[in-house]
PDB file of N, CA and C in Angstrom:
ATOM      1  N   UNK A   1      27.269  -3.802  43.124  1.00  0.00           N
ATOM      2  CA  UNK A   1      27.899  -4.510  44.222  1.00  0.00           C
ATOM      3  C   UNK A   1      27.149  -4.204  45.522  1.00  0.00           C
ATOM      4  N   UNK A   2      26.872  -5.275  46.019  1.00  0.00           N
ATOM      5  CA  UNK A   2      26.316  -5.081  47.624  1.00  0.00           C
ATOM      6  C   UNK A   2      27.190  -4.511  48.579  1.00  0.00           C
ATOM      7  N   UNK A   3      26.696  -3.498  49.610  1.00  0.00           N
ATOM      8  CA  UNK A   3      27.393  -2.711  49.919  1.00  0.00           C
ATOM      9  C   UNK A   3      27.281  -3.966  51.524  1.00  0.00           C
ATOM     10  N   UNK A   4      28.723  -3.525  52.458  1.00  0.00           N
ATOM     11  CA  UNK A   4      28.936  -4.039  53.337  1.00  0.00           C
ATOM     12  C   UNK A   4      27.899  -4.087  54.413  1.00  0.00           C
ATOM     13  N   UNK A   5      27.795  -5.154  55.698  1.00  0.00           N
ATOM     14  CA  UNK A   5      27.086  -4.920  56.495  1.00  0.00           C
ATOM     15  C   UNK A   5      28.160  -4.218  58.084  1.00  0.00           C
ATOM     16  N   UNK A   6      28.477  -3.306  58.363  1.00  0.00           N
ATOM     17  CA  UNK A   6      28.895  -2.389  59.419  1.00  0.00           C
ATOM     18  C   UNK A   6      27.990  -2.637  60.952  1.00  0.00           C
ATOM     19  N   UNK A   7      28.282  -3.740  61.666  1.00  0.00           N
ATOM     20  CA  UNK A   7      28.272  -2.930  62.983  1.00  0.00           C
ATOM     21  C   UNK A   7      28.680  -1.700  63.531  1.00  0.00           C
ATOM     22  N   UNK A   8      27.767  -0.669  64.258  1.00  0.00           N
ATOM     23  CA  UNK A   8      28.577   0.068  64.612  1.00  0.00           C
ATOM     24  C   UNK A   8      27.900   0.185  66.447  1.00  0.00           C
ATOM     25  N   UNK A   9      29.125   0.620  67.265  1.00  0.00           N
ATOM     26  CA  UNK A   9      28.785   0.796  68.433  1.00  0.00           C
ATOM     27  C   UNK A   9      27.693   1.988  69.074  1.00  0.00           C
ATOM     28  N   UNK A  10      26.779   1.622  70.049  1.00  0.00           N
ATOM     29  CA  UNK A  10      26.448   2.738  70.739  1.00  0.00           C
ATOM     30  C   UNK A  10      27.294   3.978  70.911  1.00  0.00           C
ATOM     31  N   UNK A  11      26.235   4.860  70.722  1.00  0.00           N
ATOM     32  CA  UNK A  11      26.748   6.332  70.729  1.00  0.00           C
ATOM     33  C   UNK A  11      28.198   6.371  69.886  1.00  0.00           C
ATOM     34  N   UNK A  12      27.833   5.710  68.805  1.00  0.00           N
ATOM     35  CA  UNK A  12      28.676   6.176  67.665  1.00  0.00           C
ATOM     36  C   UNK A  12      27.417   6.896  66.308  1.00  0.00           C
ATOM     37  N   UNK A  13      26.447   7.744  66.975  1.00  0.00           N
ATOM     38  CA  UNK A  13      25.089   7.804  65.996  1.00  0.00           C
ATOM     39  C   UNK A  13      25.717   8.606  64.639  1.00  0.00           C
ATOM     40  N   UNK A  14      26.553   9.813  64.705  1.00  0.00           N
ATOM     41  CA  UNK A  14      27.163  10.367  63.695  1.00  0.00           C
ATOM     42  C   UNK A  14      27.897   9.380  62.692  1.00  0.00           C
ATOM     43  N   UNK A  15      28.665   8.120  62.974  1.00  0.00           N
ATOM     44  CA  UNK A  15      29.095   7.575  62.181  1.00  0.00           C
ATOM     45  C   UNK A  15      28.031   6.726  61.380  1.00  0.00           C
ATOM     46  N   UNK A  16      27.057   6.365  62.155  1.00  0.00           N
ATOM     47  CA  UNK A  16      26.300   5.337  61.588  1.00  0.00           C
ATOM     48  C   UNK A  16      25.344   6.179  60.395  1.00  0.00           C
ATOM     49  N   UNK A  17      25.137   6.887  61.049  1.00  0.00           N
ATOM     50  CA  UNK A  17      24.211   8.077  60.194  1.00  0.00           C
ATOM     51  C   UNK A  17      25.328   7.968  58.938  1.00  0.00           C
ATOM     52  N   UNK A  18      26.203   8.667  58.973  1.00  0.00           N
ATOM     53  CA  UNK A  18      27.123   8.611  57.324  1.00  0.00           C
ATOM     54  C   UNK A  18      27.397   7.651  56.644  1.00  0.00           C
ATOM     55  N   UNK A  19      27.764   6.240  56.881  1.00  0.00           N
ATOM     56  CA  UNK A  19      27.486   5.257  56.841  1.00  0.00           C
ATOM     57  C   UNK A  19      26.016   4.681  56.091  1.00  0.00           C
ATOM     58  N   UNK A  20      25.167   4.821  56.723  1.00  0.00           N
ATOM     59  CA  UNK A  20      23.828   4.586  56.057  1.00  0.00           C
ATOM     60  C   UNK A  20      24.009   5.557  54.722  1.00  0.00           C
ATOM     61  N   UNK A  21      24.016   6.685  54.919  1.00  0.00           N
ATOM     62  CA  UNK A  21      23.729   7.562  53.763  1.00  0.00           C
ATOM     63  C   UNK A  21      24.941   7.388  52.835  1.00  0.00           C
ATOM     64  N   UNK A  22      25.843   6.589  52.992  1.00  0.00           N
ATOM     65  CA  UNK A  22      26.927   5.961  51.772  1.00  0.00           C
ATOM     66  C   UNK A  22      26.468   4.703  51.384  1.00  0.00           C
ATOM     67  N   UNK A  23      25.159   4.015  51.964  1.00  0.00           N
ATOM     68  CA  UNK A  23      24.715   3.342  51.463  1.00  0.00           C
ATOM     69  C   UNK A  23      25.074   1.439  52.339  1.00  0.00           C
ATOM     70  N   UNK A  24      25.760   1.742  53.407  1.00  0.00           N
ATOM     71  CA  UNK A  24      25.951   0.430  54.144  1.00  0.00           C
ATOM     72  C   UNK A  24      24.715   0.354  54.899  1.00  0.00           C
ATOM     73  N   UNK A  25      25.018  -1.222  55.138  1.00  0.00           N
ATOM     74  CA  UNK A  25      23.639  -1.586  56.134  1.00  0.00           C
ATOM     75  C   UNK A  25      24.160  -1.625  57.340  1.00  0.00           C
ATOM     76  N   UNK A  26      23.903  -0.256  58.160  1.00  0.00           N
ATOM     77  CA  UNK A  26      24.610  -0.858  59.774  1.00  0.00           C
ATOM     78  C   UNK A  26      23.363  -1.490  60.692  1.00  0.00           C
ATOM     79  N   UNK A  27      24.219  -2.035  61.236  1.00  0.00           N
ATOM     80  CA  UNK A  27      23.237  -2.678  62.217  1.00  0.00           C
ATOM     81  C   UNK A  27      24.033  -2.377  63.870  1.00  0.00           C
ATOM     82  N   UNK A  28      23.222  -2.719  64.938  1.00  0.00           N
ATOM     83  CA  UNK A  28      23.297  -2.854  66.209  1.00  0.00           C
ATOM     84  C   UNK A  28      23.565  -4.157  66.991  1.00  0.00           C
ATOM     85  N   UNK A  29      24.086  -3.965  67.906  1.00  0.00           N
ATOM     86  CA  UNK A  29      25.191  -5.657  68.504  1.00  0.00           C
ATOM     87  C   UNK A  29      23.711  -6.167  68.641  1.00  0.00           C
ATOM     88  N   UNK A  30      23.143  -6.177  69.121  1.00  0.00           N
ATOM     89  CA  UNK A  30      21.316  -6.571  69.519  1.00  0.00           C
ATOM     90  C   UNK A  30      20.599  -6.987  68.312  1.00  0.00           C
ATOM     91  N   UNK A  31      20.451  -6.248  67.385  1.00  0.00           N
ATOM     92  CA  UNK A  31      19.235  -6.532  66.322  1.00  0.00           C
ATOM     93  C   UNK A  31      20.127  -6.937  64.792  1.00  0.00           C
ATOM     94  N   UNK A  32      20.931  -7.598  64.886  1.00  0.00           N
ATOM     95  CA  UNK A  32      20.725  -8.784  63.514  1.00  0.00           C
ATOM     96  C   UNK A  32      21.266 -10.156  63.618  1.00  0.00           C
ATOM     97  N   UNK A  33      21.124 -10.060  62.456  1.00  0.00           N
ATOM     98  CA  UNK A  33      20.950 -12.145  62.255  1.00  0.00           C
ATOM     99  C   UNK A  33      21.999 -11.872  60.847  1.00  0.00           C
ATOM    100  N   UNK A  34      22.295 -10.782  60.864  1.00  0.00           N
ATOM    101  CA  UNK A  34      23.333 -10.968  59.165  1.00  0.00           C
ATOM    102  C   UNK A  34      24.637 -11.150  59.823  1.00  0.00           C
ATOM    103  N   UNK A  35      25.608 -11.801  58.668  1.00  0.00           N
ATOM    104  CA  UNK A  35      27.125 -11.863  59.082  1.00  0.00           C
ATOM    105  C   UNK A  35      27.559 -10.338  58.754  1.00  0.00           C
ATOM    106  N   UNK A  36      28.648 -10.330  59.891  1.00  0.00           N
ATOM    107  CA  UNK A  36      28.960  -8.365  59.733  1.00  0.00           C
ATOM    108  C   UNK A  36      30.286  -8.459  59.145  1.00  0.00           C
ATOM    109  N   UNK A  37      30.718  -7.658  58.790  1.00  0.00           N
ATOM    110  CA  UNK A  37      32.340  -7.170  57.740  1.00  0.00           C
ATOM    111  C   UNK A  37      32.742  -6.806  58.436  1.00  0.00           C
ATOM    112  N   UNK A  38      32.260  -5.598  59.254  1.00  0.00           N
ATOM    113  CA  UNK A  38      33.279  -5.087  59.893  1.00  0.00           C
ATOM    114  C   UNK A  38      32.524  -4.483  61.428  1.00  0.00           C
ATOM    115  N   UNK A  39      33.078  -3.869  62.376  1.00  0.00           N
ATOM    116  CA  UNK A  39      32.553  -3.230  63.539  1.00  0.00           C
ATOM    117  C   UNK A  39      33.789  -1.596  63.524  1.00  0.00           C
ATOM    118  N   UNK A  40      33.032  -0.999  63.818  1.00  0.00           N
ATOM    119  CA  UNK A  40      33.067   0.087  64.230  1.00  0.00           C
ATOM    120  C   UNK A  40      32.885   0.929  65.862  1.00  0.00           C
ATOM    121  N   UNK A  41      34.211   1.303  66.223  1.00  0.00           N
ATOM    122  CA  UNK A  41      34.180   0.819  67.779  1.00  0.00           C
ATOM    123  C   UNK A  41      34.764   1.861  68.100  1.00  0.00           C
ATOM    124  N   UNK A  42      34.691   2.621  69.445  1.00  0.00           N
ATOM    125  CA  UNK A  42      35.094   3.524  70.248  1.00  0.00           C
ATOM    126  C   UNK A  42      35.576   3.160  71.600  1.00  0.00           C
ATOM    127  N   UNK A  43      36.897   3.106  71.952  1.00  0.00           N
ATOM    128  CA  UNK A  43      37.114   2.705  73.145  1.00  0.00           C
ATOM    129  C   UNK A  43      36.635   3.618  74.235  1.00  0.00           C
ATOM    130  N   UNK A  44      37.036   5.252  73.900  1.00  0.00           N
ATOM    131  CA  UNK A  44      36.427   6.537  74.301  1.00  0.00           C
ATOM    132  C   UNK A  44      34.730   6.455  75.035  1.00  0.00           C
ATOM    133  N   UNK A  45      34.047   5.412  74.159  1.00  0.00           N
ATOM    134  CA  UNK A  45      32.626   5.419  74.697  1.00  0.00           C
ATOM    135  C   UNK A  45      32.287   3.997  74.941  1.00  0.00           C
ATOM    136  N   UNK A  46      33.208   3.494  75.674  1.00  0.00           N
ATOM    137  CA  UNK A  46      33.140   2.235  76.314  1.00  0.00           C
ATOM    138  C   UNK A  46      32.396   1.982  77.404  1.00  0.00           C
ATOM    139  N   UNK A  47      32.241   3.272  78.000  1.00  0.00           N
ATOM    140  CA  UNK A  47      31.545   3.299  79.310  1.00  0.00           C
ATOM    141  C   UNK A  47      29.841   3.039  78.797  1.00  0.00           C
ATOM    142  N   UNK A  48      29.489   3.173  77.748  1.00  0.00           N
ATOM    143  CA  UNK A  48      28.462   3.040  77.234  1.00  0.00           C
ATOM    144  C   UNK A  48      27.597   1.618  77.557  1.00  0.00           C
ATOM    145  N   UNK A  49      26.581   1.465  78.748  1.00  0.00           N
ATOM    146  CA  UNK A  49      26.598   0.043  78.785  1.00  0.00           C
ATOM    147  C   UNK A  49      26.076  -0.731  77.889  1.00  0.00           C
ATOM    148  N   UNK A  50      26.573  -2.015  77.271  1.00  0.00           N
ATOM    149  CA  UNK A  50      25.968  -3.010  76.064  1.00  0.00           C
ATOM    150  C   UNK A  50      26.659  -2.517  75.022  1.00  0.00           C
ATOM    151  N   UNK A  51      27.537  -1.469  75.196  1.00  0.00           N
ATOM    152  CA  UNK A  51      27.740  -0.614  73.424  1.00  0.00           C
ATOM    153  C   UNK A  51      28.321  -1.753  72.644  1.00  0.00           C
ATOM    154  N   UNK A  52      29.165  -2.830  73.225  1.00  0.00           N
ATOM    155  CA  UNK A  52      29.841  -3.594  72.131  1.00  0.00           C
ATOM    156  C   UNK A  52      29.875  -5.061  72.733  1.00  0.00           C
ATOM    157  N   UNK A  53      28.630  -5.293  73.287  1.00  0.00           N
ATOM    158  CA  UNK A  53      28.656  -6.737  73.963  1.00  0.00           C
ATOM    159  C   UNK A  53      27.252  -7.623  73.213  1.00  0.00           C
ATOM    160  N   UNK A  54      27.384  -8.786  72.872  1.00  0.00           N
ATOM    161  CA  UNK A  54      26.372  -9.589  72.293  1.00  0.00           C
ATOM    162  C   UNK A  54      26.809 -10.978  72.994  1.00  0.00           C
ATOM    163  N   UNK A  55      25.364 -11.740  72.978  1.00  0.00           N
ATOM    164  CA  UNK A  55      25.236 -13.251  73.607  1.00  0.00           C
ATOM    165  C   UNK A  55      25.577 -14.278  72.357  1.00  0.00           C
ATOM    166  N   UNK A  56      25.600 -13.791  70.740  1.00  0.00           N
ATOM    167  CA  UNK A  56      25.674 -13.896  69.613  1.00  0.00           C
ATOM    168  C   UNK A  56      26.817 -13.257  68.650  1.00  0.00           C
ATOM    169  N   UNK A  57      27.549 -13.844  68.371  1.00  0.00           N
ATOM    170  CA  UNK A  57      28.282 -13.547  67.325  1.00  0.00           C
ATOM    171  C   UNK A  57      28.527 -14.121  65.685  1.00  0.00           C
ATOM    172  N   UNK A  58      28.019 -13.546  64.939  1.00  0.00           N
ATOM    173  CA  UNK A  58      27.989 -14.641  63.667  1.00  0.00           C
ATOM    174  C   UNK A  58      29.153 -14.165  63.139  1.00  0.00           C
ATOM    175  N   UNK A  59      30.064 -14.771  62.254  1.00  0.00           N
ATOM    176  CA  UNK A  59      31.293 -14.875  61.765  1.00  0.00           C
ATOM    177  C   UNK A  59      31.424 -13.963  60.678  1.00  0.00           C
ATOM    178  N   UNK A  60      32.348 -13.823  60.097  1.00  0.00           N
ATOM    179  CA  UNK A  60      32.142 -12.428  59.574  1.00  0.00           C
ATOM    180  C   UNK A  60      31.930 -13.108  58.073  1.00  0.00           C
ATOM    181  N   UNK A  61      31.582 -11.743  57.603  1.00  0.00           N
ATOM    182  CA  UNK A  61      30.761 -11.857  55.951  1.00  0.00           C
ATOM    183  C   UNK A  61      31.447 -12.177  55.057  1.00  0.00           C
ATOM    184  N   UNK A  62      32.537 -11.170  53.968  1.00  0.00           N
ATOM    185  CA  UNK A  62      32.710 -11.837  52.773  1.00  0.00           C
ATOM    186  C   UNK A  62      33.786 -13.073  52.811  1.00  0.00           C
ATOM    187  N   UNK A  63      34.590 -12.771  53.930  1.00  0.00           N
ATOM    188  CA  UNK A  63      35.814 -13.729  53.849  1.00  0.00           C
ATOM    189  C   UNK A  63      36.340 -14.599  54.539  1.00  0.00           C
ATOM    190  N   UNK A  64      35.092 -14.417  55.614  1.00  0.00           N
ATOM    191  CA  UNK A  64      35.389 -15.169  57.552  1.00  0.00           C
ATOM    192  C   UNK A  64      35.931 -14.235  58.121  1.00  0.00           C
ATOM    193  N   UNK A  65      36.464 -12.829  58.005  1.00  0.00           N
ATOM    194  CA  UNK A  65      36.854 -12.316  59.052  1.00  0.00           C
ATOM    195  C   UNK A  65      35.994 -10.631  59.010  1.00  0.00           C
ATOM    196  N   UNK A  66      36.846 -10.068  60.348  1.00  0.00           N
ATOM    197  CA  UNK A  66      35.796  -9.161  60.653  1.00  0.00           C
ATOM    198  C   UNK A  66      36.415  -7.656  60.966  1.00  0.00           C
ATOM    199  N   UNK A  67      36.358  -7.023  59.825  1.00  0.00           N
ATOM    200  CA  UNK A  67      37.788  -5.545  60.490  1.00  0.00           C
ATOM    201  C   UNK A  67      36.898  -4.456  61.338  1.00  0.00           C
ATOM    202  N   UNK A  68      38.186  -4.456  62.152  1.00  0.00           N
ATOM    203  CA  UNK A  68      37.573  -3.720  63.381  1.00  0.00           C
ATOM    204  C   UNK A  68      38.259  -2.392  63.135  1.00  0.00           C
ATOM    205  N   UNK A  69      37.022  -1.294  63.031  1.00  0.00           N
ATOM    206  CA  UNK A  69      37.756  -0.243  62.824  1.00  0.00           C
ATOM    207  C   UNK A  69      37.754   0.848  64.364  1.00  0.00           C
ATOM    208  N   UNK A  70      38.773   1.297  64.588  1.00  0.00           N
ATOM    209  CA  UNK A  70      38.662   2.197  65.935  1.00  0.00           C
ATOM    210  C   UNK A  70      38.278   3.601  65.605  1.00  0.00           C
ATOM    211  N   UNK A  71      37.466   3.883  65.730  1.00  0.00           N
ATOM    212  CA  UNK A  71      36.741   5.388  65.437  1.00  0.00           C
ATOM    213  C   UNK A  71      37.533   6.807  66.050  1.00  0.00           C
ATOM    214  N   UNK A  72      38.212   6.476  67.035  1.00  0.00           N
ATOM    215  CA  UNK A  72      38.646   6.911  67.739  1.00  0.00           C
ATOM    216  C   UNK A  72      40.230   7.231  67.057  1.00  0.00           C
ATOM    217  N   UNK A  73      40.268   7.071  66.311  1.00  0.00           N
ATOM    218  CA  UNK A  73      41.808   7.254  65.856  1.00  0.00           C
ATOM    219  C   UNK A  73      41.797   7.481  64.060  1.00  0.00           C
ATOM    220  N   UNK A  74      40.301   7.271  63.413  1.00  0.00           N
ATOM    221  CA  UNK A  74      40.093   7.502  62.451  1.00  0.00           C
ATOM    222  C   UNK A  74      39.322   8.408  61.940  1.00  0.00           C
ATOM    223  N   UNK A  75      38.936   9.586  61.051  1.00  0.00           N
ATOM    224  CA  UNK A  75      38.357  10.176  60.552  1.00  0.00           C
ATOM    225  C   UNK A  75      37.117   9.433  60.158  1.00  0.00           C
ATOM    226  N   UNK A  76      36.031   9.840  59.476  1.00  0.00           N
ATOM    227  CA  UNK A  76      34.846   9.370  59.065  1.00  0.00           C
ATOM    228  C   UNK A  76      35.247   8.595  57.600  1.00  0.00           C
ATOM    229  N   UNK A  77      35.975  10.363  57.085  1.00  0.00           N
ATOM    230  CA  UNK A  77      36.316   9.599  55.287  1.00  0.00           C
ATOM    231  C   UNK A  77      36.974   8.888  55.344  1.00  0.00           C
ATOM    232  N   UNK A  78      38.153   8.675  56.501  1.00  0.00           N
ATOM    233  CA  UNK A  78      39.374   7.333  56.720  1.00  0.00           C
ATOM    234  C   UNK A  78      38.345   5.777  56.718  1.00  0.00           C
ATOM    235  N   UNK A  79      37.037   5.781  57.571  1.00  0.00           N
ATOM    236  CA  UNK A  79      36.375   5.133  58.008  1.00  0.00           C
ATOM    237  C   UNK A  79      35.623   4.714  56.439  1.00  0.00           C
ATOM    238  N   UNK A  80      35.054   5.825  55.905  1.00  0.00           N
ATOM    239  CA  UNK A  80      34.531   4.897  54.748  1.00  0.00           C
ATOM    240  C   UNK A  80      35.891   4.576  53.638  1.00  0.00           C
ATOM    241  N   UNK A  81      36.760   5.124  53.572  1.00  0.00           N
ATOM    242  CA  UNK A  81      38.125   4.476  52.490  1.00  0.00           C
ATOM    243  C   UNK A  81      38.636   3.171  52.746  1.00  0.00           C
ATOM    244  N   UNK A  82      38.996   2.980  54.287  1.00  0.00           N
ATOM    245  CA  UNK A  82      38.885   1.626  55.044  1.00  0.00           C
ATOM    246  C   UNK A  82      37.617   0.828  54.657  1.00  0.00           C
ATOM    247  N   UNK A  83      36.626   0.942  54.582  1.00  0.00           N
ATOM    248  CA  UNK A  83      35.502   0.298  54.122  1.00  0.00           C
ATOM    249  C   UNK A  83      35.533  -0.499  52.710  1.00  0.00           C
ATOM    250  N   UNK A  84      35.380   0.417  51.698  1.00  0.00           N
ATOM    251  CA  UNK A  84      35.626   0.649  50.805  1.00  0.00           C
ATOM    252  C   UNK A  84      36.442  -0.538  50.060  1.00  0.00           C
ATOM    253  N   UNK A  85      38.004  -0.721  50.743  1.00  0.00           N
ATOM    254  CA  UNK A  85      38.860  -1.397  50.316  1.00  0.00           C
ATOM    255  C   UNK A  85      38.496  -2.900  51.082  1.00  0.00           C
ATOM    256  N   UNK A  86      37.476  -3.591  51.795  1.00  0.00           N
ATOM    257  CA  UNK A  86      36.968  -4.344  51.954  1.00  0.00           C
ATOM    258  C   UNK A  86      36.867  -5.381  50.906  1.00  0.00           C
ATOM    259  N   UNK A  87      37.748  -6.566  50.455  1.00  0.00           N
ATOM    260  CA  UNK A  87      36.992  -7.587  49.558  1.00  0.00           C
ATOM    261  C   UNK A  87      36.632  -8.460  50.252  1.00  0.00           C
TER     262      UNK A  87
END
């Protein structure tokens, strides 16, 4: 099974890092052209400028929609179990 494509926000590098190494493709609001599953978001590091802003939005991947997970209120393993249960 193809593993999800994960936006994740600036200065979220620890999540993305675990993430990759579970085998998702994250990407950055800036550099893709794939439909995303889900985003991964920190309100906490909002001040971050660009962290969660794009001129582009493509619609989301397997089902048309797009779960937004708040990092900020979730654990990492919460973050990939939430993933996970993605159809």
């Amino acid at each position: 099974m193809t593993k999800l494509v994960v936006m994740v926000q600036d200065g979220l590098d620890e999540v993305g890092r675990r993430l990759k190494q579970e085998g998702y493709k994250v990407v950055d609001v800036d550099d893709t052209g794939d439909k995303i599953d889900a985003i991964v978001f920190s309100p906490s590091q909002a001040h971050e400028a660009g962290s969660l802003h794009s001129d582009v939005m493509l619609p989301g991947g397997n089902n048309g929609f797009v779960v937004m997970i708040n990092a900020d209120e979730k654990s990492d393993n919460d973050i990939l179990s939430m993933l996970e249960n993605i159809k």
